[in-house]
PDB file of N, CA and C in Angstrom:
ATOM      1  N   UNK A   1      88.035-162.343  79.635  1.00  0.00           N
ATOM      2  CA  UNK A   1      87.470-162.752  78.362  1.00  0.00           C
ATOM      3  C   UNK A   1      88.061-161.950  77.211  1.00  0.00           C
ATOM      4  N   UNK A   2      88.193-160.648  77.024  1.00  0.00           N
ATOM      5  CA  UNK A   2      89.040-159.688  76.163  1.00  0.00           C
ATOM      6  C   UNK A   2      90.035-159.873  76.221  1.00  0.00           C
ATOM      7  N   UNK A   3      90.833-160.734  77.055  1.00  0.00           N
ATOM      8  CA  UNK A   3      92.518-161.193  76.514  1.00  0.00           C
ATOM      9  C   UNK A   3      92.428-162.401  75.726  1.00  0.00           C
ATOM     10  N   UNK A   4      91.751-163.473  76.164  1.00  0.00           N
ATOM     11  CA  UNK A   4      91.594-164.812  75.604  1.00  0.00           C
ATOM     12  C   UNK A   4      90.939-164.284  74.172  1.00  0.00           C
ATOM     13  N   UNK A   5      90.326-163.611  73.634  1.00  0.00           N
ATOM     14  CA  UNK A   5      89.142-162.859  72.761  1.00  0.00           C
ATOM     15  C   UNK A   5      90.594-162.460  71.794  1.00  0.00           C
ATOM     16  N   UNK A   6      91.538-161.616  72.272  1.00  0.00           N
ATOM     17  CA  UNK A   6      92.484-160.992  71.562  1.00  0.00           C
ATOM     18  C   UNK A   6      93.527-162.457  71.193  1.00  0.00           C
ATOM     19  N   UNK A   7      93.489-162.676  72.063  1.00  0.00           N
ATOM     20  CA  UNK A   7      94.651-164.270  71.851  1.00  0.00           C
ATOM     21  C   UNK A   7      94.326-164.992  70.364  1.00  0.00           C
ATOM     22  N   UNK A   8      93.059-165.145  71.067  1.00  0.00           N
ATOM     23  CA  UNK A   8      92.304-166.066  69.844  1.00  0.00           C
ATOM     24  C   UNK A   8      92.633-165.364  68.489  1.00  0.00           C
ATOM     25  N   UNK A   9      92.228-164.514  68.564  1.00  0.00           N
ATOM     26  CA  UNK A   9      91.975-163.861  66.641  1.00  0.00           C
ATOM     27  C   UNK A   9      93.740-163.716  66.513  1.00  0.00           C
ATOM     28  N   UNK A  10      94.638-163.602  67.337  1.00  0.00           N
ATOM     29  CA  UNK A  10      95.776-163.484  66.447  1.00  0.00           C
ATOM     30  C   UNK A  10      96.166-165.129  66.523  1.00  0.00           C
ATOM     31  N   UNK A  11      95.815-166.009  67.294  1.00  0.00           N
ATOM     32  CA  UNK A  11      96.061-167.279  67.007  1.00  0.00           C
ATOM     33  C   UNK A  11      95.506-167.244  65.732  1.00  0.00           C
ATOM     34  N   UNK A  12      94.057-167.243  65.492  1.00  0.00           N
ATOM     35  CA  UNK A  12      93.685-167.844  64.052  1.00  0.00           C
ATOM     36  C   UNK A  12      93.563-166.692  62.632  1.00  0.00           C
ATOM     37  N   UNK A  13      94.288-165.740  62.827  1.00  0.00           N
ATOM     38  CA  UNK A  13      94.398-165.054  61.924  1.00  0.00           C
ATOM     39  C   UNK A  13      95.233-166.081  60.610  1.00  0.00           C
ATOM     40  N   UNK A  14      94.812-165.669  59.325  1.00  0.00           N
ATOM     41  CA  UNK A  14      95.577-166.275  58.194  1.00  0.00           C
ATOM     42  C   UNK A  14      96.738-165.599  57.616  1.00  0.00           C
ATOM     43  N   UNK A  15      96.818-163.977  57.909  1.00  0.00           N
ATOM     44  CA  UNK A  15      97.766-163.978  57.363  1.00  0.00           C
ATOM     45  C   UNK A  15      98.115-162.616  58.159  1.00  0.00           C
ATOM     46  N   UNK A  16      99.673-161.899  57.995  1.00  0.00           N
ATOM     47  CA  UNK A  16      99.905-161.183  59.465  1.00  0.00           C
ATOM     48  C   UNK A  16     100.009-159.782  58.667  1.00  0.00           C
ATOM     49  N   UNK A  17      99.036-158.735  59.189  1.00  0.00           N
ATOM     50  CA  UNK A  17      99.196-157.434  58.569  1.00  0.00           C
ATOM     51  C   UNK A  17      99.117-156.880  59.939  1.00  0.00           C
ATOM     52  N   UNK A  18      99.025-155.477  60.079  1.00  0.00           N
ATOM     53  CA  UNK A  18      98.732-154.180  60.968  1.00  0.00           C
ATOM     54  C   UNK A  18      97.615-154.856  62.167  1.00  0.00           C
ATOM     55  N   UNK A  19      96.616-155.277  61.925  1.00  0.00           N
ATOM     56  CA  UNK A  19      95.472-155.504  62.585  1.00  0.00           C
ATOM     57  C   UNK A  19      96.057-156.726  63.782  1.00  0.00           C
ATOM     58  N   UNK A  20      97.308-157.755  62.795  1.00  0.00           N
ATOM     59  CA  UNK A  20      97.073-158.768  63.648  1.00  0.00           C
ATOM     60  C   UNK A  20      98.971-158.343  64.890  1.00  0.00           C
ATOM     61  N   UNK A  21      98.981-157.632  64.418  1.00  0.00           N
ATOM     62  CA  UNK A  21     100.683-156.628  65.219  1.00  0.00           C
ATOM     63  C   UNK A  21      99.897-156.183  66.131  1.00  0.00           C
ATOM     64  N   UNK A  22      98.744-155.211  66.197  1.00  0.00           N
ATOM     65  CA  UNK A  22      98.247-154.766  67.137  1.00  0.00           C
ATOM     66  C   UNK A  22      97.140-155.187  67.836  1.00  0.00           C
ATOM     67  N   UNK A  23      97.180-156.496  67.557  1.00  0.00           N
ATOM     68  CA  UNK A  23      96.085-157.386  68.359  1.00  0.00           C
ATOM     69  C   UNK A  23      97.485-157.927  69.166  1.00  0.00           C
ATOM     70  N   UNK A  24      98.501-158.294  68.600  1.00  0.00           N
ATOM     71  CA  UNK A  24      99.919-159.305  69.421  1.00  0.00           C
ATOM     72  C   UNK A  24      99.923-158.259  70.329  1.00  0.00           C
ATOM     73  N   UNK A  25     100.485-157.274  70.495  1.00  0.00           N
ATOM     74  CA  UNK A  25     100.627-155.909  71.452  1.00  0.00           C
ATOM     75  C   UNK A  25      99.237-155.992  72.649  1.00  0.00           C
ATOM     76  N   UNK A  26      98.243-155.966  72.022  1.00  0.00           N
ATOM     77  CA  UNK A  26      97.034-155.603  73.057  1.00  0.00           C
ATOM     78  C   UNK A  26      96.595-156.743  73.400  1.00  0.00           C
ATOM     79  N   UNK A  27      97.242-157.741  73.205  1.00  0.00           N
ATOM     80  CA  UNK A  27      97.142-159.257  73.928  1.00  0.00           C
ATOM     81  C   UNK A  27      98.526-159.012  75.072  1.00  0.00           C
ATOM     82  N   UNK A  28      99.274-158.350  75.039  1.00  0.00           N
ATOM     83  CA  UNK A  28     100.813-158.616  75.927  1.00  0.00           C
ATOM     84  C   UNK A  28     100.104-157.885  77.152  1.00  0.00           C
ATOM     85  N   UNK A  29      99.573-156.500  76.570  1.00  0.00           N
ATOM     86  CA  UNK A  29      98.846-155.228  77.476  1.00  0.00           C
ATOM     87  C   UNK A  29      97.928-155.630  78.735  1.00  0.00           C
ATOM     88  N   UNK A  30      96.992-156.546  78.071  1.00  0.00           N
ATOM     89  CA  UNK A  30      96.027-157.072  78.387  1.00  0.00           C
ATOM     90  C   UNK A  30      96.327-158.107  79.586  1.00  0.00           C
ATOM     91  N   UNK A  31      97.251-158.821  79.227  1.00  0.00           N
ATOM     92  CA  UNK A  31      97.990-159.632  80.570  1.00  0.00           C
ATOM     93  C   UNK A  31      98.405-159.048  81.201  1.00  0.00           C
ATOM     94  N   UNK A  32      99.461-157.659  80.934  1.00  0.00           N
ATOM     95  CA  UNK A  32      99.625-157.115  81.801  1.00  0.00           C
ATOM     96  C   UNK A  32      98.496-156.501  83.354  1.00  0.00           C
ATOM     97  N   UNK A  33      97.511-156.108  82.433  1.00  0.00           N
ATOM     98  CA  UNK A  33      96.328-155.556  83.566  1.00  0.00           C
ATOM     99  C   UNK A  33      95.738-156.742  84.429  1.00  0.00           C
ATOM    100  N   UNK A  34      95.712-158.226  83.529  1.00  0.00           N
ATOM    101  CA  UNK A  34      95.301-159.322  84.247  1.00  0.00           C
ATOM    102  C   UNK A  34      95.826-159.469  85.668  1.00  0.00           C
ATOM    103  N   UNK A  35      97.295-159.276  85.659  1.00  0.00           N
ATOM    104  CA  UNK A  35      98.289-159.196  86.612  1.00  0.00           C
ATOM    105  C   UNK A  35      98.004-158.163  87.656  1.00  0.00           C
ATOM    106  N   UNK A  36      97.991-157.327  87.128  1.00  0.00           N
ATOM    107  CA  UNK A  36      97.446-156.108  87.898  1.00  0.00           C
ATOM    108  C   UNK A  36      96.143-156.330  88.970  1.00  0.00           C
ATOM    109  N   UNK A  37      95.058-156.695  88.285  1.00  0.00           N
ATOM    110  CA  UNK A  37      93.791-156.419  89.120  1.00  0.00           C
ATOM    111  C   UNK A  37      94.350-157.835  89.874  1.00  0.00           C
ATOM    112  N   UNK A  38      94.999-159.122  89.234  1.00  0.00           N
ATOM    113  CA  UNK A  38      94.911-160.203  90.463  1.00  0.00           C
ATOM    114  C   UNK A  38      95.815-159.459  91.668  1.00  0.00           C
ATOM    115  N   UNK A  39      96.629-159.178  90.977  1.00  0.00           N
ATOM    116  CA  UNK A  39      97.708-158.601  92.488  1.00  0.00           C
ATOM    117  C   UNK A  39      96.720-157.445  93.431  1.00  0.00           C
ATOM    118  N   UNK A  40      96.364-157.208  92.863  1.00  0.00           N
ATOM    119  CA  UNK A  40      95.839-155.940  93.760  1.00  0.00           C
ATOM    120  C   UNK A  40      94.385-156.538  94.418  1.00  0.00           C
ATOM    121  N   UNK A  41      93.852-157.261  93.895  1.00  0.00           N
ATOM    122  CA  UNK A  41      92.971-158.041  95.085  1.00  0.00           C
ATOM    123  C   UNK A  41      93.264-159.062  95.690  1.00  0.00           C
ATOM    124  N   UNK A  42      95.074-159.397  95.562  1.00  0.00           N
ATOM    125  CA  UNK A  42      95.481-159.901  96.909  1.00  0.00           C
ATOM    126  C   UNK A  42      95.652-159.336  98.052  1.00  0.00           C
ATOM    127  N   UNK A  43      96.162-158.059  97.423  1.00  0.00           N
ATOM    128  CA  UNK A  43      96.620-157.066  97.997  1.00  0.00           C
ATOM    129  C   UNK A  43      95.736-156.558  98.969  1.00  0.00           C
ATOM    130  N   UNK A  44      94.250-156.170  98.412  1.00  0.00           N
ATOM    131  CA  UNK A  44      93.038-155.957  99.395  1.00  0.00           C
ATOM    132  C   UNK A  44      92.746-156.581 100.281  1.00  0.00           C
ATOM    133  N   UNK A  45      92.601-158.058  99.699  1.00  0.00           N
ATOM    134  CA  UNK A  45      92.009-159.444 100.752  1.00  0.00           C
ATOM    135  C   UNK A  45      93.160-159.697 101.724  1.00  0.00           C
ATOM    136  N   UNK A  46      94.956-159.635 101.556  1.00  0.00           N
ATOM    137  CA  UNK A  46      95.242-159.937 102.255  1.00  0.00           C
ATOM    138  C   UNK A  46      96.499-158.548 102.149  1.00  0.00           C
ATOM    139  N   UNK A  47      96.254-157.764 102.846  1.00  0.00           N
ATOM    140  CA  UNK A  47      96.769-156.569 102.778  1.00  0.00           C
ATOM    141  C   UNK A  47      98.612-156.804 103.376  1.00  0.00           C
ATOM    142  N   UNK A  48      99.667-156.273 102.839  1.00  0.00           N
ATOM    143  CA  UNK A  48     100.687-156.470 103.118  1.00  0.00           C
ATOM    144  C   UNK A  48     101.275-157.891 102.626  1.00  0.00           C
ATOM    145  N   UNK A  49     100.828-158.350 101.246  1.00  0.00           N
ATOM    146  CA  UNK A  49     100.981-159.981 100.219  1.00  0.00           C
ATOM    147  C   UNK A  49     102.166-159.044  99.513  1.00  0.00           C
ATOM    148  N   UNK A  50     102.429-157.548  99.330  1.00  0.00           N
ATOM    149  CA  UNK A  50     103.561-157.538  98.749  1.00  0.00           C
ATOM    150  C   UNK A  50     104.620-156.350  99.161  1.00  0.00           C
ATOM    151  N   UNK A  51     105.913-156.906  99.281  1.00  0.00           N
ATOM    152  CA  UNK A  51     106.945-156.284  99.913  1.00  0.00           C
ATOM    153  C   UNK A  51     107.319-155.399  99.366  1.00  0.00           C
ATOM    154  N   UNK A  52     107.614-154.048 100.000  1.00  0.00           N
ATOM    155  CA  UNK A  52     107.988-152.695  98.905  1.00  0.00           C
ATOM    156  C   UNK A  52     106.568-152.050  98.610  1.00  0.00           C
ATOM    157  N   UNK A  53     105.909-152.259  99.197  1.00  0.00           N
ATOM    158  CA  UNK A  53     104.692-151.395  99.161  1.00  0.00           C
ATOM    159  C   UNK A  53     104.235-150.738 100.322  1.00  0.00           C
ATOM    160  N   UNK A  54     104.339-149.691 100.484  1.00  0.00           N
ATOM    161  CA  UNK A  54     103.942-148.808 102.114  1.00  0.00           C
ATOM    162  C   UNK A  54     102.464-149.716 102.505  1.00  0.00           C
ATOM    163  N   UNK A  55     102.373-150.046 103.647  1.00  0.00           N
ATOM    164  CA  UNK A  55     101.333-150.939 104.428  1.00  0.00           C
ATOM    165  C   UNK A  55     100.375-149.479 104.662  1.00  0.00           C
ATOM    166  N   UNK A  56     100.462-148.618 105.196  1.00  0.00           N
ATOM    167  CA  UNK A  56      99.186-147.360 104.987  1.00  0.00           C
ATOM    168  C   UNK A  56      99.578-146.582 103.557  1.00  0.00           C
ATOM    169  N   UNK A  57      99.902-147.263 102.313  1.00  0.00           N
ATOM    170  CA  UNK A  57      99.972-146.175 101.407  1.00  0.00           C
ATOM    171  C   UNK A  57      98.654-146.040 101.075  1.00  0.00           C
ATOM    172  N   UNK A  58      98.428-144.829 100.376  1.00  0.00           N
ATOM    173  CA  UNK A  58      97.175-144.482  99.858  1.00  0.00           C
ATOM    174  C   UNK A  58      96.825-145.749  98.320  1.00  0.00           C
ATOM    175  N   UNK A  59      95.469-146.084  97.877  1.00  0.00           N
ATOM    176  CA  UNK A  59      95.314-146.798  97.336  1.00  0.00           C
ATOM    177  C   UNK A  59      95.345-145.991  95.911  1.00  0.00           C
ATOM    178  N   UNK A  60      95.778-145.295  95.630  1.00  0.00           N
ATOM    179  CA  UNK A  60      96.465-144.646  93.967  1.00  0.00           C
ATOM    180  C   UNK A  60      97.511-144.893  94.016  1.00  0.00           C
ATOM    181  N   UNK A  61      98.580-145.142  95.375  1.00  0.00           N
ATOM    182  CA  UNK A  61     100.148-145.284  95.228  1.00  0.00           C
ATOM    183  C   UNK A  61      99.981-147.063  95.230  1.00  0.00           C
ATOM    184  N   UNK A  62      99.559-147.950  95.639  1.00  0.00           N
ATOM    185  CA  UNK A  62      99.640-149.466  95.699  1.00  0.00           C
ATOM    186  C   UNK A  62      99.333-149.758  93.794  1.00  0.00           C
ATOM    187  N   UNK A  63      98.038-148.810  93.661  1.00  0.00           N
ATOM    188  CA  UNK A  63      97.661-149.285  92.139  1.00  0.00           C
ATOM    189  C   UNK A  63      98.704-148.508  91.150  1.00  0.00           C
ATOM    190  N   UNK A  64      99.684-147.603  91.388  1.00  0.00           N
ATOM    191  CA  UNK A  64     100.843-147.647  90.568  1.00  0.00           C
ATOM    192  C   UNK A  64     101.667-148.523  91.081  1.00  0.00           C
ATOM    193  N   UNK A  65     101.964-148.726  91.859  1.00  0.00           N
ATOM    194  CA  UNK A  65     103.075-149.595  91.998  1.00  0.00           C
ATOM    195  C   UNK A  65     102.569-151.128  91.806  1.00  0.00           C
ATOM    196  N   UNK A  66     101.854-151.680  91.765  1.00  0.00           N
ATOM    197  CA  UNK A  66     101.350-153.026  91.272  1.00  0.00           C
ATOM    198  C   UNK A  66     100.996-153.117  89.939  1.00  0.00           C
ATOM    199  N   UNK A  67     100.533-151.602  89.154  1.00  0.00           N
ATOM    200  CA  UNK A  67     100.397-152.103  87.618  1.00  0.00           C
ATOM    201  C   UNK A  67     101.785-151.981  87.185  1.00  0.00           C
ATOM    202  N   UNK A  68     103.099-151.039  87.661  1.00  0.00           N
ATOM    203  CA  UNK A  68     104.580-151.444  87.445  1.00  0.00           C
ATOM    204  C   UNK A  68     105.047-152.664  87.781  1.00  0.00           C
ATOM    205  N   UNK A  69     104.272-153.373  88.666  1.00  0.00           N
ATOM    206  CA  UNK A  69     104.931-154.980  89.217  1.00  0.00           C
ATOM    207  C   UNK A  69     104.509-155.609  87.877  1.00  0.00           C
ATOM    208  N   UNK A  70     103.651-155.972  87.715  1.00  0.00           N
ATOM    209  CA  UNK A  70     102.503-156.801  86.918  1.00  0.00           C
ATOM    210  C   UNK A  70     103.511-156.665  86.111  1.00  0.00           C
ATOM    211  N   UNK A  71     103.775-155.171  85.019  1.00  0.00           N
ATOM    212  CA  UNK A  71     104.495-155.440  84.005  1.00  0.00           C
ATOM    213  C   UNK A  71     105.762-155.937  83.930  1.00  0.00           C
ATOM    214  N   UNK A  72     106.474-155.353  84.908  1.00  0.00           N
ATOM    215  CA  UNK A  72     107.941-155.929  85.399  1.00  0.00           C
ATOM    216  C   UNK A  72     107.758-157.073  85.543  1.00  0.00           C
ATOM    217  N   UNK A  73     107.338-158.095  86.141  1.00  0.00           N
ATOM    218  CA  UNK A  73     106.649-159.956  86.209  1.00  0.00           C
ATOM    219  C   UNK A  73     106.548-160.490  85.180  1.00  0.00           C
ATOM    220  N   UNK A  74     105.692-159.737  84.064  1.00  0.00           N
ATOM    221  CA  UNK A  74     105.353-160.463  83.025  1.00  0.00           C
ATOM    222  C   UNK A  74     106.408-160.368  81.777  1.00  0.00           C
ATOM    223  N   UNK A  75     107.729-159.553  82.162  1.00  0.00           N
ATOM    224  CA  UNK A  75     108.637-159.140  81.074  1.00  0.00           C
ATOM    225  C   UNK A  75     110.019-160.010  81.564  1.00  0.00           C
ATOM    226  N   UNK A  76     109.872-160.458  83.157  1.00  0.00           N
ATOM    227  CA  UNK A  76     110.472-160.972  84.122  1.00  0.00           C
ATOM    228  C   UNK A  76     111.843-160.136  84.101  1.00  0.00           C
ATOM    229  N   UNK A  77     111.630-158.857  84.720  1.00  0.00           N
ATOM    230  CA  UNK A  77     112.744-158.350  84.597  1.00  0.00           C
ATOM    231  C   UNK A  77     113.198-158.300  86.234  1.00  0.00           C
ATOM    232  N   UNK A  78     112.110-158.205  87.171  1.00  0.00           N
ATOM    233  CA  UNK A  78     112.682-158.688  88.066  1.00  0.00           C
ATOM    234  C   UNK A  78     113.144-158.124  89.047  1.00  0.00           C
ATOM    235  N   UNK A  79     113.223-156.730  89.482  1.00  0.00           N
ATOM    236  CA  UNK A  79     114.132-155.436  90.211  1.00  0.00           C
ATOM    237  C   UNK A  79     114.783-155.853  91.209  1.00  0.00           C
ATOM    238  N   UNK A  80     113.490-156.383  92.003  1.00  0.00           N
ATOM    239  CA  UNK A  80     113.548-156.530  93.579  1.00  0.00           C
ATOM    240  C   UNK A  80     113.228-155.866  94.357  1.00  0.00           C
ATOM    241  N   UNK A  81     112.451-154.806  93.737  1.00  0.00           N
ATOM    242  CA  UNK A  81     111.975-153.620  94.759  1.00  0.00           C
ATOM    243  C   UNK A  81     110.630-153.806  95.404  1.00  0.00           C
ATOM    244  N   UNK A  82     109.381-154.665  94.348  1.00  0.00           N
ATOM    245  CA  UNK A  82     108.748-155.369  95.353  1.00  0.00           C
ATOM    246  C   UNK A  82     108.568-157.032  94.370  1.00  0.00           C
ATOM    247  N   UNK A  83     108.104-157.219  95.574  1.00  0.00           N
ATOM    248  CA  UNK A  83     108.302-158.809  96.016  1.00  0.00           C
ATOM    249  C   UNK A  83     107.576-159.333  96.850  1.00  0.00           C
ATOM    250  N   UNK A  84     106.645-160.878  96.331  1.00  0.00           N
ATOM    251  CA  UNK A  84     105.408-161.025  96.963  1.00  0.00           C
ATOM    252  C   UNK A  84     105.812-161.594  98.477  1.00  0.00           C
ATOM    253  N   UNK A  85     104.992-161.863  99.295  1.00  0.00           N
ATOM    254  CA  UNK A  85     105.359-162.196 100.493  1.00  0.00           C
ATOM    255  C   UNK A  85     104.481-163.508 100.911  1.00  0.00           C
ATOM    256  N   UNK A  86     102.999-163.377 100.495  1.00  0.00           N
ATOM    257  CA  UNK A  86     102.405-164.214 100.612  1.00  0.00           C
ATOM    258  C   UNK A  86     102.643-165.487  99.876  1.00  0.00           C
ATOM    259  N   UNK A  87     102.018-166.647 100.907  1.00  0.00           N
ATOM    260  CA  UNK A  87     101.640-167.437  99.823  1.00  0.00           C
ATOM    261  C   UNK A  87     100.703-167.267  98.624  1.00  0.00           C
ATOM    262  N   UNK A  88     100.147-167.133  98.255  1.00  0.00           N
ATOM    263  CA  UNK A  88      99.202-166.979  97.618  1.00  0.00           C
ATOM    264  C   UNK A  88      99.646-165.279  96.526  1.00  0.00           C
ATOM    265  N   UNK A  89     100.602-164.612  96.746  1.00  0.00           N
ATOM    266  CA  UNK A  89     100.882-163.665  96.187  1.00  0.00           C
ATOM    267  C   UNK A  89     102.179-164.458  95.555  1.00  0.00           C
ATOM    268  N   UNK A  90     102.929-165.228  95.839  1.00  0.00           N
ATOM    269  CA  UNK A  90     103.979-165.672  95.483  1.00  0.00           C
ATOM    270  C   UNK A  90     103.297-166.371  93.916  1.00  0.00           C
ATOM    271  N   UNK A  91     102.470-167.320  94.306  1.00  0.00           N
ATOM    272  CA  UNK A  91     101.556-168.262  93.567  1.00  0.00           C
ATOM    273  C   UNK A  91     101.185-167.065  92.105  1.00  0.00           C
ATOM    274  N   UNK A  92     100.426-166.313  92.423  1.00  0.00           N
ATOM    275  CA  UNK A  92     100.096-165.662  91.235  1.00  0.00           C
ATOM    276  C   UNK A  92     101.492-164.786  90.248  1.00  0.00           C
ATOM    277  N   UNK A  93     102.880-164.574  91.341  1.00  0.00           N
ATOM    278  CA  UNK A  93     103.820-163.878  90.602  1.00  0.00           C
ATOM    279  C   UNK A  93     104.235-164.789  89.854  1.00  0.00           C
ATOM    280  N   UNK A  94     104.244-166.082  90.344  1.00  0.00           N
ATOM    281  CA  UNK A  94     104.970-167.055  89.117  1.00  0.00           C
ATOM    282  C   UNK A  94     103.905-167.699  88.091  1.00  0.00           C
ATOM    283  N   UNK A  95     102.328-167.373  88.069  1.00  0.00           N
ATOM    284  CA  UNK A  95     101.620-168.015  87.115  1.00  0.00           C
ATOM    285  C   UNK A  95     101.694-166.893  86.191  1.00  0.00           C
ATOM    286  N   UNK A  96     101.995-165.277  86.612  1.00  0.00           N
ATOM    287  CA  UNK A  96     101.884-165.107  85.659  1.00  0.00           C
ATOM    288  C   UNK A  96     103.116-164.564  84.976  1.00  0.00           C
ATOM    289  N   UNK A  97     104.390-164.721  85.482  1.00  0.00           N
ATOM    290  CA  UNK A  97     105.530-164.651  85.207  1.00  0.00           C
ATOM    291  C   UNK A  97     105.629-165.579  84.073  1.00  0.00           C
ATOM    292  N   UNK A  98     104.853-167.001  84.025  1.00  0.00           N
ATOM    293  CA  UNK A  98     105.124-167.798  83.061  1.00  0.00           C
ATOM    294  C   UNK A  98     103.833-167.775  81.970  1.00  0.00           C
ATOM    295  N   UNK A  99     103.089-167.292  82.389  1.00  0.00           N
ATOM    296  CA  UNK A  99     101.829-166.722  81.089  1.00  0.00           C
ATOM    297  C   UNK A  99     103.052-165.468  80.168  1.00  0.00           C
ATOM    298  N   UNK A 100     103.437-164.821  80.727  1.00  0.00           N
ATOM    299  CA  UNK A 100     103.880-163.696  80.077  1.00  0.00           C
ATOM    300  C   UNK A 100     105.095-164.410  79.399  1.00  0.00           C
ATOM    301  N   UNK A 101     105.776-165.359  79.867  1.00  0.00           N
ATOM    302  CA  UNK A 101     106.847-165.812  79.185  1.00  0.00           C
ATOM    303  C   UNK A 101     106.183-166.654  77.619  1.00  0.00           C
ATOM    304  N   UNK A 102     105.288-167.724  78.184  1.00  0.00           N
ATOM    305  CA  UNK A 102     104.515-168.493  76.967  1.00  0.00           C
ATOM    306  C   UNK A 102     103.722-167.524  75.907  1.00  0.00           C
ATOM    307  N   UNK A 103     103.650-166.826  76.064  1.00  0.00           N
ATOM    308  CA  UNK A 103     102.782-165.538  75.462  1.00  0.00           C
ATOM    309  C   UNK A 103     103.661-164.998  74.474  1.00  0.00           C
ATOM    310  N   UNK A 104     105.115-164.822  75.126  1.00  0.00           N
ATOM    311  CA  UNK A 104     105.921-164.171  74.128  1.00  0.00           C
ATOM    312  C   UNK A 104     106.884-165.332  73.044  1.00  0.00           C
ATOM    313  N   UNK A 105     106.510-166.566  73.714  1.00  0.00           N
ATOM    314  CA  UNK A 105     106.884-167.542  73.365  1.00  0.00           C
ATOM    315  C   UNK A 105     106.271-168.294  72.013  1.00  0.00           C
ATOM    316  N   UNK A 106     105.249-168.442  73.107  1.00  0.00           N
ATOM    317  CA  UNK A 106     104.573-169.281  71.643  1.00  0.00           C
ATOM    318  C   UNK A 106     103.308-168.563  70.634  1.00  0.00           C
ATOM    319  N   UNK A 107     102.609-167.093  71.230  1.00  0.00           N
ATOM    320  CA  UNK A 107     101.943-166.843  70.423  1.00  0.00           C
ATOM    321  C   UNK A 107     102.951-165.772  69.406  1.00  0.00           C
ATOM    322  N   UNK A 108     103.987-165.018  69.740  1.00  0.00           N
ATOM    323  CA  UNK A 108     104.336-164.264  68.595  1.00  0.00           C
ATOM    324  C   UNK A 108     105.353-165.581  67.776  1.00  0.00           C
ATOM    325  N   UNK A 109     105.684-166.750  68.146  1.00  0.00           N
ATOM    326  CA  UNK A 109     106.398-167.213  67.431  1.00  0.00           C
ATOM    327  C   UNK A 109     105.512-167.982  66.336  1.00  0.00           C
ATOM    328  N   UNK A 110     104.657-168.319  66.685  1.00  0.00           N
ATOM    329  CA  UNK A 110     102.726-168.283  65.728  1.00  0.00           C
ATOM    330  C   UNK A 110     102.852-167.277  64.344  1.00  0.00           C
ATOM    331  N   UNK A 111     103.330-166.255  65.374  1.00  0.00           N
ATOM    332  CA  UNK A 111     102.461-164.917  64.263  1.00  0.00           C
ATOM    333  C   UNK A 111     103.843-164.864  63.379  1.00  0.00           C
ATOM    334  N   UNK A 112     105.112-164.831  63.972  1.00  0.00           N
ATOM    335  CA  UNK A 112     106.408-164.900  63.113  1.00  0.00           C
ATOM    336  C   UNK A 112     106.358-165.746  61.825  1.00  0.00           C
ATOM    337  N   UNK A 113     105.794-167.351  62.079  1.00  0.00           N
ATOM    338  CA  UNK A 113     105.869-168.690  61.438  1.00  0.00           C
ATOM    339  C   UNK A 113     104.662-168.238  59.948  1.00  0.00           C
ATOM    340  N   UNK A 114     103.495-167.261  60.288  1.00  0.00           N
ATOM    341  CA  UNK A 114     102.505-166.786  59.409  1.00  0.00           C
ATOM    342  C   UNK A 114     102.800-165.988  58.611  1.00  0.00           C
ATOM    343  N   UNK A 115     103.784-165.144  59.165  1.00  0.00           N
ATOM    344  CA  UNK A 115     104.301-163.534  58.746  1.00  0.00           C
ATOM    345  C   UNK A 115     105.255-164.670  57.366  1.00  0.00           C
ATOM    346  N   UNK A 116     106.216-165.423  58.048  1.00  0.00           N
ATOM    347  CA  UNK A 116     107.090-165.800  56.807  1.00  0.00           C
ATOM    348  C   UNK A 116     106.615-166.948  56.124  1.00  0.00           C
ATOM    349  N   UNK A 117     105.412-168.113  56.487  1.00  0.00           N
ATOM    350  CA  UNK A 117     105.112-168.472  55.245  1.00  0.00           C
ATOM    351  C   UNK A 117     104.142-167.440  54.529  1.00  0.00           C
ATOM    352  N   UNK A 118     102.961-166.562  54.989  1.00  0.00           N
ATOM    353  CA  UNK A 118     102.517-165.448  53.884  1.00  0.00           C
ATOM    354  C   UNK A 118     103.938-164.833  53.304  1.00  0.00           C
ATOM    355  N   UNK A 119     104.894-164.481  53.322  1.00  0.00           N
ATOM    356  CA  UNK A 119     105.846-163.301  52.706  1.00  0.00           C
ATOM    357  C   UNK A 119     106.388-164.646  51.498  1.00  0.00           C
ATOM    358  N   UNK A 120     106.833-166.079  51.875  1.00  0.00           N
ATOM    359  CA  UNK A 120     107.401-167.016  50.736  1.00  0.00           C
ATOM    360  C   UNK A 120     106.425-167.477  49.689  1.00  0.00           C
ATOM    361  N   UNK A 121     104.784-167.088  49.992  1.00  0.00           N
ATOM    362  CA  UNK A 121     104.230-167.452  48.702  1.00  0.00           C
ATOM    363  C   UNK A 121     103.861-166.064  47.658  1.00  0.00           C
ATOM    364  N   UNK A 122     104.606-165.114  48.176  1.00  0.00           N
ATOM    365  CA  UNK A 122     104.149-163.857  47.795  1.00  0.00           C
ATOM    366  C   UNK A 122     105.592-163.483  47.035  1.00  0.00           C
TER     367      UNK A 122
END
């Protein structure tokens, strides 16, 4: 609800100052963690959904290395160091591989289109 919450107000913001830059930022953040907690309660429910993760690692080393996936996914940069295995882990790397793409897509190109008609009537 606090990402959609952040989405929203920089969707309907009127005009683009400080407040609505760091709402765009803590909307990117925010997906990022989305990513995070889904991966990691695949990870629980179906233990070994992602490759490159020690199968007895301790659960502080899975939750760094899955909030580094999440962000790496959502920036689609891609390493290869881990990599989902499951079905269902595969499923969530590419929903949100493409949230993070549309995100950078169409809401900062929103806030760009606001930024320069506020700056041409000014």
């Amino acid at each position: 609800m606090v990402t959609f919450q952040i989405i929203r107000q920089v969707w309907n913001a009127r005009t683009v100052d400080k407040s609505v830059i760091f709402g765009l930022m803590s909307g990117y953040v925010s997906i990022g963690l989305l990513g995070f907690f889904t991966f990691f309660s695949i990870e629980l429910a179906l233990p070994g959904s992602f490759n490159g993760i020690l199968m007895d690692a301790a659960i502080a080393i899975k939750i760094d290395e899955l909030l580094y996936f999440s962000y790496i996914t959502i920036m689609t940069i891609g390493y290869g160091d881990i990599s989902p295995a499951t079905d269902m882990a595969q499923k969530a790397v590419m929903f949100f591989g493409m949230v993070g793409q549309f995100y950078l897509v169409i809401i900062t190109a929103v806030v760009i289109e606001k930024y320069i008609r506020h700056n041409d009537k000014v």
